[in-house]
C-alpha atoms as a PDB file:
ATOM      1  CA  UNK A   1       2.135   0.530 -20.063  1.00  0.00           C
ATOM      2  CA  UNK A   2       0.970  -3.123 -18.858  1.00  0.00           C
ATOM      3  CA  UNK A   3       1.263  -3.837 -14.970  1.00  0.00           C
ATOM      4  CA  UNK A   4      -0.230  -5.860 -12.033  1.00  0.00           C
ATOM      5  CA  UNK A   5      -3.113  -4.549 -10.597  1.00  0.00           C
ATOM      6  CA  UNK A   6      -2.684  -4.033  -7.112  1.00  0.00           C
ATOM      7  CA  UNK A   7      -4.950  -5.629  -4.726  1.00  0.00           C
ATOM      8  CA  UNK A   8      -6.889  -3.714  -2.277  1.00  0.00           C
ATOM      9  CA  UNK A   9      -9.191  -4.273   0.666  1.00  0.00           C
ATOM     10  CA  UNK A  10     -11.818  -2.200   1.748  1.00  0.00           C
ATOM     11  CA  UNK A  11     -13.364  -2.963   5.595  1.00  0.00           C
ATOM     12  CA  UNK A  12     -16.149  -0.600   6.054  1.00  0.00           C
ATOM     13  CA  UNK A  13     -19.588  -1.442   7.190  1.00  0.00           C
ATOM     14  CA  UNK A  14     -21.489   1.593   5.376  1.00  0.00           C
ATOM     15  CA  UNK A  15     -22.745   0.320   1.472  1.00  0.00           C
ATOM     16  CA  UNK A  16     -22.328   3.731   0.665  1.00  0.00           C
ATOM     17  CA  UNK A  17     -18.722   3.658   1.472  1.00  0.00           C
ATOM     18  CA  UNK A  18     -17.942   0.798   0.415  1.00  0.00           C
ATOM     19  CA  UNK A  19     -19.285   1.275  -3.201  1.00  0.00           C
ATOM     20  CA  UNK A  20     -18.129   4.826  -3.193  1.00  0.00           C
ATOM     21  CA  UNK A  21     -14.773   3.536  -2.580  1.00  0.00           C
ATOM     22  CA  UNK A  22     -14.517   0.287  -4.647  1.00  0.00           C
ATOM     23  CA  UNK A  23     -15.330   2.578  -7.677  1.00  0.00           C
ATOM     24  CA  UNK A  24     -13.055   5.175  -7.012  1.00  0.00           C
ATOM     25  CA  UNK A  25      -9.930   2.364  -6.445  1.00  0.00           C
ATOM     26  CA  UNK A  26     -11.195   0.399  -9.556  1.00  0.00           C
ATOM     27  CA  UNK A  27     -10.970   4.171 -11.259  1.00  0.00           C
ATOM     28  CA  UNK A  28      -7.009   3.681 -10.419  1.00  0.00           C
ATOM     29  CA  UNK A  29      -6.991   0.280 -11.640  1.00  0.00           C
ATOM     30  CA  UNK A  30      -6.599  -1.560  -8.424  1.00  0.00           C
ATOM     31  CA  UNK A  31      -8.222  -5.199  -8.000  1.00  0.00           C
ATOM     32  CA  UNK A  32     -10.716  -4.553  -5.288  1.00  0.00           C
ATOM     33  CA  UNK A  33     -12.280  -6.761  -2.465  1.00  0.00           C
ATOM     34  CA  UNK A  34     -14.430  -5.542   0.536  1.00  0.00           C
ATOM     35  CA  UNK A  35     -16.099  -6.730   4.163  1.00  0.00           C
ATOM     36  CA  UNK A  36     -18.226  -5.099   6.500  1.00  0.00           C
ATOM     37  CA  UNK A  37     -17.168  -6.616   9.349  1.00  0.00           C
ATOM     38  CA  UNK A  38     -13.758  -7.667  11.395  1.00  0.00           C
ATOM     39  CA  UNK A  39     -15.069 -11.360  10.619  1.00  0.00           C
ATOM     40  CA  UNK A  40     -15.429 -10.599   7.077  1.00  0.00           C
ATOM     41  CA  UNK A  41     -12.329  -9.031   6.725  1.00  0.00           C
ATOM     42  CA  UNK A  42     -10.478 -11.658   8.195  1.00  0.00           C
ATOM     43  CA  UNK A  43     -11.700 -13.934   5.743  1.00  0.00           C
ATOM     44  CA  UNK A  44     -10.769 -11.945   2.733  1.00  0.00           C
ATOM     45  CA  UNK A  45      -7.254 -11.718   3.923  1.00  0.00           C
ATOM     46  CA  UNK A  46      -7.419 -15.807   3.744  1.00  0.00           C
ATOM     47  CA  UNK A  47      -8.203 -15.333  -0.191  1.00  0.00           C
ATOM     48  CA  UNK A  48      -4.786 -13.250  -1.046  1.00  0.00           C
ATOM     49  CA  UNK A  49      -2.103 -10.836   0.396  1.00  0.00           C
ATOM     50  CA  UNK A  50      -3.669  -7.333  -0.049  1.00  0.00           C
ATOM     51  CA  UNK A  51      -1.257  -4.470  -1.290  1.00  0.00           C
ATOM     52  CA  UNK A  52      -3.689  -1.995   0.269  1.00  0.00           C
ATOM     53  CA  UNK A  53      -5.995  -2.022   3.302  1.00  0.00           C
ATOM     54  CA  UNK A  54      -9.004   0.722   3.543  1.00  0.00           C
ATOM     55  CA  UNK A  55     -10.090  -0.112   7.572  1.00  0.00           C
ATOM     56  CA  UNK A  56     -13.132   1.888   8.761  1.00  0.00           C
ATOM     57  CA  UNK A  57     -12.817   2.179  12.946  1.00  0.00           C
ATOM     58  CA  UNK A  58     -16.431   2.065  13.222  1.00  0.00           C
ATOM     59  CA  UNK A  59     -17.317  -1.846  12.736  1.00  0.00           C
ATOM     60  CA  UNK A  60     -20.512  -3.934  14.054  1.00  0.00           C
ATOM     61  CA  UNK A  61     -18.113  -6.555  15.623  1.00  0.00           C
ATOM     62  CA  UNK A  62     -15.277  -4.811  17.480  1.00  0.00           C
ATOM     63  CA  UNK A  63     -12.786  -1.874  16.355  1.00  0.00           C
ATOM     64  CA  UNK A  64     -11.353  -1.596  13.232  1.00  0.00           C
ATOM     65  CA  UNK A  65      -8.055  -1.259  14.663  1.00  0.00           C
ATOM     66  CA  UNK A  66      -7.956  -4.445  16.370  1.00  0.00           C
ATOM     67  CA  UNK A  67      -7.007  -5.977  12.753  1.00  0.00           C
ATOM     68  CA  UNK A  68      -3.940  -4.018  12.498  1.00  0.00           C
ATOM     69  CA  UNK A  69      -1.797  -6.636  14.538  1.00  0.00           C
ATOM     70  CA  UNK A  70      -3.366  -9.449  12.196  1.00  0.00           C
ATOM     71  CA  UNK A  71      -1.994  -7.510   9.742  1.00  0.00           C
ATOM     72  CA  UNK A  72       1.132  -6.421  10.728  1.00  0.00           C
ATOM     73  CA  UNK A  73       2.058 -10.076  11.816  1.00  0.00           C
ATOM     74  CA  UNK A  74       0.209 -12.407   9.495  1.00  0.00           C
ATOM     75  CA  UNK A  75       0.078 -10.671   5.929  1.00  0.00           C
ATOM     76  CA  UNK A  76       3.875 -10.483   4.537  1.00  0.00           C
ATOM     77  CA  UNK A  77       5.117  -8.627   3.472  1.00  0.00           C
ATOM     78  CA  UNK A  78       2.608  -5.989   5.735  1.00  0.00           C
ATOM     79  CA  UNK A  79       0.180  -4.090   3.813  1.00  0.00           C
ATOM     80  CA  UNK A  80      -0.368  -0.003   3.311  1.00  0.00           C
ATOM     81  CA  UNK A  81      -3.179   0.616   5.841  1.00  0.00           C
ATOM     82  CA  UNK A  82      -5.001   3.667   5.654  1.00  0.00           C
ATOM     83  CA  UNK A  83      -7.666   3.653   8.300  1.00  0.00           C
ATOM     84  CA  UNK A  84     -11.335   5.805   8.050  1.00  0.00           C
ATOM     85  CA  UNK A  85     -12.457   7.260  10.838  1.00  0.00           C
ATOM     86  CA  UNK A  86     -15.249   9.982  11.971  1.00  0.00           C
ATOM     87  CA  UNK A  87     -12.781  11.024  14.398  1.00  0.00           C
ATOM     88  CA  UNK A  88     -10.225  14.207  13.587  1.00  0.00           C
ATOM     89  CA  UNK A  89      -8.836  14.163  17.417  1.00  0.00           C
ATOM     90  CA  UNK A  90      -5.120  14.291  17.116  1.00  0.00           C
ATOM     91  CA  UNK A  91      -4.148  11.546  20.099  1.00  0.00           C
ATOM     92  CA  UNK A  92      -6.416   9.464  17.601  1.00  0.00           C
ATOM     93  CA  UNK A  93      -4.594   9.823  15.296  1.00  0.00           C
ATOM     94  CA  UNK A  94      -1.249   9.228  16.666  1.00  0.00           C
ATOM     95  CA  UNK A  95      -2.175   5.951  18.523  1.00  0.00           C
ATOM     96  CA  UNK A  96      -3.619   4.371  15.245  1.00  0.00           C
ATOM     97  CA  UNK A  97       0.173   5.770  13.780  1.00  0.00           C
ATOM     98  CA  UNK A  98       2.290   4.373  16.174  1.00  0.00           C
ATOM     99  CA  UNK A  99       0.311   0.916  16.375  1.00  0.00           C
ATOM    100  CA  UNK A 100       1.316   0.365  12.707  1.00  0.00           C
ATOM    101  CA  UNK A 101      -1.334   2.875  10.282  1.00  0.00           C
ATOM    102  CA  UNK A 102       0.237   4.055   7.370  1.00  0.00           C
ATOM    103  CA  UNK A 103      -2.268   7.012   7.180  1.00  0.00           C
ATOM    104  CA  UNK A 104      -5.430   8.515   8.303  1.00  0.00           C
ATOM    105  CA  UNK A 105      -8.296   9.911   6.390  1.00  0.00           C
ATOM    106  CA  UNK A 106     -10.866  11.812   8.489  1.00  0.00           C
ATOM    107  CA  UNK A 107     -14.850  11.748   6.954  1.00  0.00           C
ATOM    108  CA  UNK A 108     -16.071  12.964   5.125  1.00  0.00           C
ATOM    109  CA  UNK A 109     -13.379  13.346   2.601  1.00  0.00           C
ATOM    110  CA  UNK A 110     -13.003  13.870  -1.357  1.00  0.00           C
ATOM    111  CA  UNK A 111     -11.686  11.357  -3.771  1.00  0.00           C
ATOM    112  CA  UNK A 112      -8.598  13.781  -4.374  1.00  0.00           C
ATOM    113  CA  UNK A 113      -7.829  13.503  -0.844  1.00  0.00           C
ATOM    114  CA  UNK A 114      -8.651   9.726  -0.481  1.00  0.00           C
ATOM    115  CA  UNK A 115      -5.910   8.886  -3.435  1.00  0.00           C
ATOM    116  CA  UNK A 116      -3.182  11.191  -2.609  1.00  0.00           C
ATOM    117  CA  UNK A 117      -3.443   9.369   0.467  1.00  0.00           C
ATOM    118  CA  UNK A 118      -3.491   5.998  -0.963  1.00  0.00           C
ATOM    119  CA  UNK A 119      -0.317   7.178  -2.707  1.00  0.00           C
ATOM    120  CA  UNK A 120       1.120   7.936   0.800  1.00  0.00           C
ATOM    121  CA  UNK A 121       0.494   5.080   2.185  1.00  0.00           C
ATOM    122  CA  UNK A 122       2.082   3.299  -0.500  1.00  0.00           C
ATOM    123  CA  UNK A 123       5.030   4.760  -0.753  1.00  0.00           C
ATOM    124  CA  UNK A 124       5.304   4.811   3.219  1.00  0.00           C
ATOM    125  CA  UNK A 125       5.341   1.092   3.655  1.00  0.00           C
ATOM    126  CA  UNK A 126       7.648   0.572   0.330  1.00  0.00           C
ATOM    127  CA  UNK A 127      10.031   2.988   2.558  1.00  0.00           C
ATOM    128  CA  UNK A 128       9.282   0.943   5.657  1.00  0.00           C
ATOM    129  CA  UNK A 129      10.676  -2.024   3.735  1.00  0.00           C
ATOM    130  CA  UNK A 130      13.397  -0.743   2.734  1.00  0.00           C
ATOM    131  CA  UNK A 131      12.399  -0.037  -0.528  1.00  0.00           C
ATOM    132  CA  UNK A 132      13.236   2.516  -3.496  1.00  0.00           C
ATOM    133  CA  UNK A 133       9.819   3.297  -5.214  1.00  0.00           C
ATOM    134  CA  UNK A 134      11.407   2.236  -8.638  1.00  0.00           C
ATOM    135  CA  UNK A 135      14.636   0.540  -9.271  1.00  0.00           C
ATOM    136  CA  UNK A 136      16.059   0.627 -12.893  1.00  0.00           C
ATOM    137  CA  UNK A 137      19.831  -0.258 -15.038  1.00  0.00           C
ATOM    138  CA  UNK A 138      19.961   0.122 -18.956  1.00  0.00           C
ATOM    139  CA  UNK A 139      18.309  -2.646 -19.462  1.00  0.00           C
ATOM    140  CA  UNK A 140      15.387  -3.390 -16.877  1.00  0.00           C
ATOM    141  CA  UNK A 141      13.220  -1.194 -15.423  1.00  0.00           C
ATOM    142  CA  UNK A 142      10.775  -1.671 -12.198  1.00  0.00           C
ATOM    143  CA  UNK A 143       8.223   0.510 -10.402  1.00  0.00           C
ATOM    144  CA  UNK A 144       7.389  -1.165  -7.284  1.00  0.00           C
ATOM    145  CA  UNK A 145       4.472   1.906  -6.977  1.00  0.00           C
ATOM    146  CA  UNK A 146       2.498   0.958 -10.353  1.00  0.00           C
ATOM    147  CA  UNK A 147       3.271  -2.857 -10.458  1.00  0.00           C
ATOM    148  CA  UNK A 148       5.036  -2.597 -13.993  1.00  0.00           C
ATOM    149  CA  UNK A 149       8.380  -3.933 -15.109  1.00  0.00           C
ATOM    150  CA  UNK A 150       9.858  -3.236 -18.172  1.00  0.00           C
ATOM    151  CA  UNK A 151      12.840  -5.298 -19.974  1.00  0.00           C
ATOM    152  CA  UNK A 152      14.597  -3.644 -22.796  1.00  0.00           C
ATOM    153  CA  UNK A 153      11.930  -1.183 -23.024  1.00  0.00           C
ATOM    154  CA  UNK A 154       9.227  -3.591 -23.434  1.00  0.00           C
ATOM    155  CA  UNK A 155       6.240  -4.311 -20.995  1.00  0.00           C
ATOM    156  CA  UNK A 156       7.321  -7.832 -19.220  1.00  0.00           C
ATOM    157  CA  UNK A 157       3.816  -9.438 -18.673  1.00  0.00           C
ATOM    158  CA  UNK A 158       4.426 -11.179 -15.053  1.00  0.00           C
ATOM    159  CA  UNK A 159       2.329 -12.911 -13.025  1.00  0.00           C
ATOM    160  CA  UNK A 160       1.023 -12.082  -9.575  1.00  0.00           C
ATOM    161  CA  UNK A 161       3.528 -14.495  -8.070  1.00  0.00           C
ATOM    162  CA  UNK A 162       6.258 -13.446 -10.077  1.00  0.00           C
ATOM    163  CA  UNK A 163       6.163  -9.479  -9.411  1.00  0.00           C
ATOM    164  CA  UNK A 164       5.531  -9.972  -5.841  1.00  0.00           C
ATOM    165  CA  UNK A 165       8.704 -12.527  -5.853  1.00  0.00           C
ATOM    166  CA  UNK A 166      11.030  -9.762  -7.988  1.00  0.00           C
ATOM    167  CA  UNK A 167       9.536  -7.053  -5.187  1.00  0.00           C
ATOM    168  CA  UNK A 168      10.492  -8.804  -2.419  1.00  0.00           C
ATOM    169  CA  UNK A 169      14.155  -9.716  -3.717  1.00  0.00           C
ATOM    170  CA  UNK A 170      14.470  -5.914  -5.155  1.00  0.00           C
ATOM    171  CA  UNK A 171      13.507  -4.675  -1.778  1.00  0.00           C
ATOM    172  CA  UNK A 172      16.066  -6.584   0.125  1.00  0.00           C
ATOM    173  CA  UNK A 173      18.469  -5.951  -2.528  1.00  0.00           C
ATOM    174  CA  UNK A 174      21.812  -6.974  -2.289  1.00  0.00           C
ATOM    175  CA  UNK A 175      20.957  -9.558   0.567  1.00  0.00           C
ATOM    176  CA  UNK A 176      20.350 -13.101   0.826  1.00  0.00           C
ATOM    177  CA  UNK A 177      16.761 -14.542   1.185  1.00  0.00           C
ATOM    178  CA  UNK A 178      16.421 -17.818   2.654  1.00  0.00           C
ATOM    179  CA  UNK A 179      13.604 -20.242   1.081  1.00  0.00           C
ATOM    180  CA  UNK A 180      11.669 -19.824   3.932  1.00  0.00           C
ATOM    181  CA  UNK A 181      11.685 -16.326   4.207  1.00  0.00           C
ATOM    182  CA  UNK A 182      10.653 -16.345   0.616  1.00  0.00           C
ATOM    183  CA  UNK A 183       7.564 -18.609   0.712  1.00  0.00           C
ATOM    184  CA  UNK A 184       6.278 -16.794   3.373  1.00  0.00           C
ATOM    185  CA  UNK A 185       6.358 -13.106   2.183  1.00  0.00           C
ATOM    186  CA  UNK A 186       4.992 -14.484  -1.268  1.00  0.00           C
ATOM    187  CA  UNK A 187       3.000 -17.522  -0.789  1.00  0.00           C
ATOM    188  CA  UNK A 188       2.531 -16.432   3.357  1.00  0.00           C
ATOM    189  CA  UNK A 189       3.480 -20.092   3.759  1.00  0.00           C
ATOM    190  CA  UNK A 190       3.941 -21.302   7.328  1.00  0.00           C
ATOM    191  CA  UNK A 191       7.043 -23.329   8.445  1.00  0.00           C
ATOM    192  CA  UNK A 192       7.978 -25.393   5.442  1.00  0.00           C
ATOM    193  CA  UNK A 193       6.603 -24.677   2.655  1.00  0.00           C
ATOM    194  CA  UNK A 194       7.236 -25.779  -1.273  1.00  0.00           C
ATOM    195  CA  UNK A 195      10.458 -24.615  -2.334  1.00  0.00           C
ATOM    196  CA  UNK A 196      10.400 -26.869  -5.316  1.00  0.00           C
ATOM    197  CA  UNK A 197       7.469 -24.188  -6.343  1.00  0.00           C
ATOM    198  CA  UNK A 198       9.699 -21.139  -5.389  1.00  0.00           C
ATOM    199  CA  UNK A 199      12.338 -22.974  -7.542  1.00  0.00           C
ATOM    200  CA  UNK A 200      10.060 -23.001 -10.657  1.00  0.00           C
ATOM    201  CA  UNK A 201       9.021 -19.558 -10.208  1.00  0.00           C
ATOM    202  CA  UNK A 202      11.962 -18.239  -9.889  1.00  0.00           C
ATOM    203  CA  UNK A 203      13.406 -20.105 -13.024  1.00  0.00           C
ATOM    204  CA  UNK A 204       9.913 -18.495 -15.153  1.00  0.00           C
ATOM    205  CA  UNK A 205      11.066 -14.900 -13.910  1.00  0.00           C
ATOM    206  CA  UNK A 206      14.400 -15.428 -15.123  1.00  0.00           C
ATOM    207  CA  UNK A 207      13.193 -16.232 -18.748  1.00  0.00           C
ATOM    208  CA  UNK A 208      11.591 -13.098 -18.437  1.00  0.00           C
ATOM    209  CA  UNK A 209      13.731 -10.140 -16.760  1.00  0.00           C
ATOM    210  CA  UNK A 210      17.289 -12.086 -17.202  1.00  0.00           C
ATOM    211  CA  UNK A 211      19.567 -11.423 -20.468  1.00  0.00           C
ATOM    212  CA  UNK A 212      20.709 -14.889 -20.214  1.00  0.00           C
ATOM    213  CA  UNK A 213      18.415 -16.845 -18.162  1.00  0.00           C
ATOM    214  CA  UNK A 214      20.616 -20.415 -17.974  1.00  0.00           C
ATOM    215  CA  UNK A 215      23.495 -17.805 -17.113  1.00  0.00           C
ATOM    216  CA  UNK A 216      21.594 -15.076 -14.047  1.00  0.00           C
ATOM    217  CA  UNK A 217      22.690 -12.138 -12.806  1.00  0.00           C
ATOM    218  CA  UNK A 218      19.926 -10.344 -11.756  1.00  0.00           C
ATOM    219  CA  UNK A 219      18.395 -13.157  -9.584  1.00  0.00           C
ATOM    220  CA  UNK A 220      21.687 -15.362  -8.394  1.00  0.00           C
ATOM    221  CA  UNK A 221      21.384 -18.450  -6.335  1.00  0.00           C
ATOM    222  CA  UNK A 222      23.004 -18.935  -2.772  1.00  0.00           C
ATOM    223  CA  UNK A 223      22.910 -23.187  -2.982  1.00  0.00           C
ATOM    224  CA  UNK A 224      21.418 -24.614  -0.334  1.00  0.00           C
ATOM    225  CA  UNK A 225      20.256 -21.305   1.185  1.00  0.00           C
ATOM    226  CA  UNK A 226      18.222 -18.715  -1.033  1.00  0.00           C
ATOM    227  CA  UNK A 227      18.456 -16.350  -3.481  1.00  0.00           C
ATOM    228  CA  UNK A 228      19.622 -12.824  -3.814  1.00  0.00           C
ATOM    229  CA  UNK A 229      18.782  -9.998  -6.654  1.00  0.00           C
ATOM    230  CA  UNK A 230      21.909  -7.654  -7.543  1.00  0.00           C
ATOM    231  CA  UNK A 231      25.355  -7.819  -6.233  1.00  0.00           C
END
């Protein structure tokens, strides 16, 4: 089955680690970037929306965890962050939780215990969103997890854009999402924004997921205001 890599960041300022980790993520088929520094990292997240964030505590400019409000606040929709640390004590562990951590891995660790984890921390933000894992009727099929959508079946080759567009209208199913709150989970535009782009992206995933594309009923239009997926 076809899908959309996922995107992931690593932030750790050991080579080792950083290699041992890209390889092990590119393994799982995930599209992999890195930085070894807060500075770096904050760059990277200027280049594209990460689905995954590995952040190492330990950095040569500050604390690892003082990029968890950039990216809790900036990135949208938030990404899965599963921090590194040397660290096993337990308040550690909860204050890196409850400021907005998906999941902690303690070094050193094995790769079976680094992916389960990634897993976890996938599934955990999908569920902080609001979010089934997969969504399916008898005709289309998604899996918000692997980044695959099937129609009929068949692989449906989207773009980027497009699945993170259907997975942010899936996970808000049912409701209405205003242009702007659109083009800023997908395109993490600021106030404004091109709707006239949102428009024509939304028109190419119709032709692909829709039975009837000039007739939708998966992806409806509010006029004026947004657009809603399902009843």
């Amino acid at each position: 089955m076809s899908s959309i890599r996922p995107r992931a960041l690593i932030v750790d300022d050991e080579v080792a680690i950083r290699r041992f980790l890209r390889s092990t993520l590119v393994a799982e088929d995930f599209d992999v970037v890195d930085a070894a520094s807060l500075a770096e990292a904050r760059g990277r997240l200027g280049e594209g929306r990460p689905d995954l964030v590995v952040l190492d505590l330990g950095l040569p400019d500050g604390n690892g965890s003082d990029l968890l409000p950039t990216l809790l606040a900036m990135v949208a929709p938030p990404p899965a962050i599963l921090v590194l640390s040397a660290s096993g004590e337990e308040a550690d562990k909860v204050a890196l939780l409850d400021a907005g951590a998906d999941d902690f891995v303690t070094k050193p660790f094995g790769v079976g215990e680094f992916m389960a984890r990634v897993r976890a921390a996938l599934r955990h933000r999908l569920a902080m969103q609001g979010a089934a894992v997969t969504w399916e009727d008898a005709r289309l099929s998604i899996d918000l997890m692997r980044r695959s959508v099937r129609v009929g079946g068949v692989d449906a080759r989207l773009t980027p854009r497009e699945f993170d567009l259907l997975r942010e209208l899936v996970t808000h199913r049912g409701k209405v999402l205003t242009h702007r709150h659109l083009l800023r989970a997908v395109w993490g535009a600021a106030e404004g924004g091109d709707v006239e782009a949102l428009r024509v992206h939304v028109r190419h995933l119709r032709q692909k997921i829709e039975p009837h594309p000039e007739a939708p009923v998966l992806v409806t239009t509010e006029p004026g205001v947004g657009y809603r997926f399902g009843g």
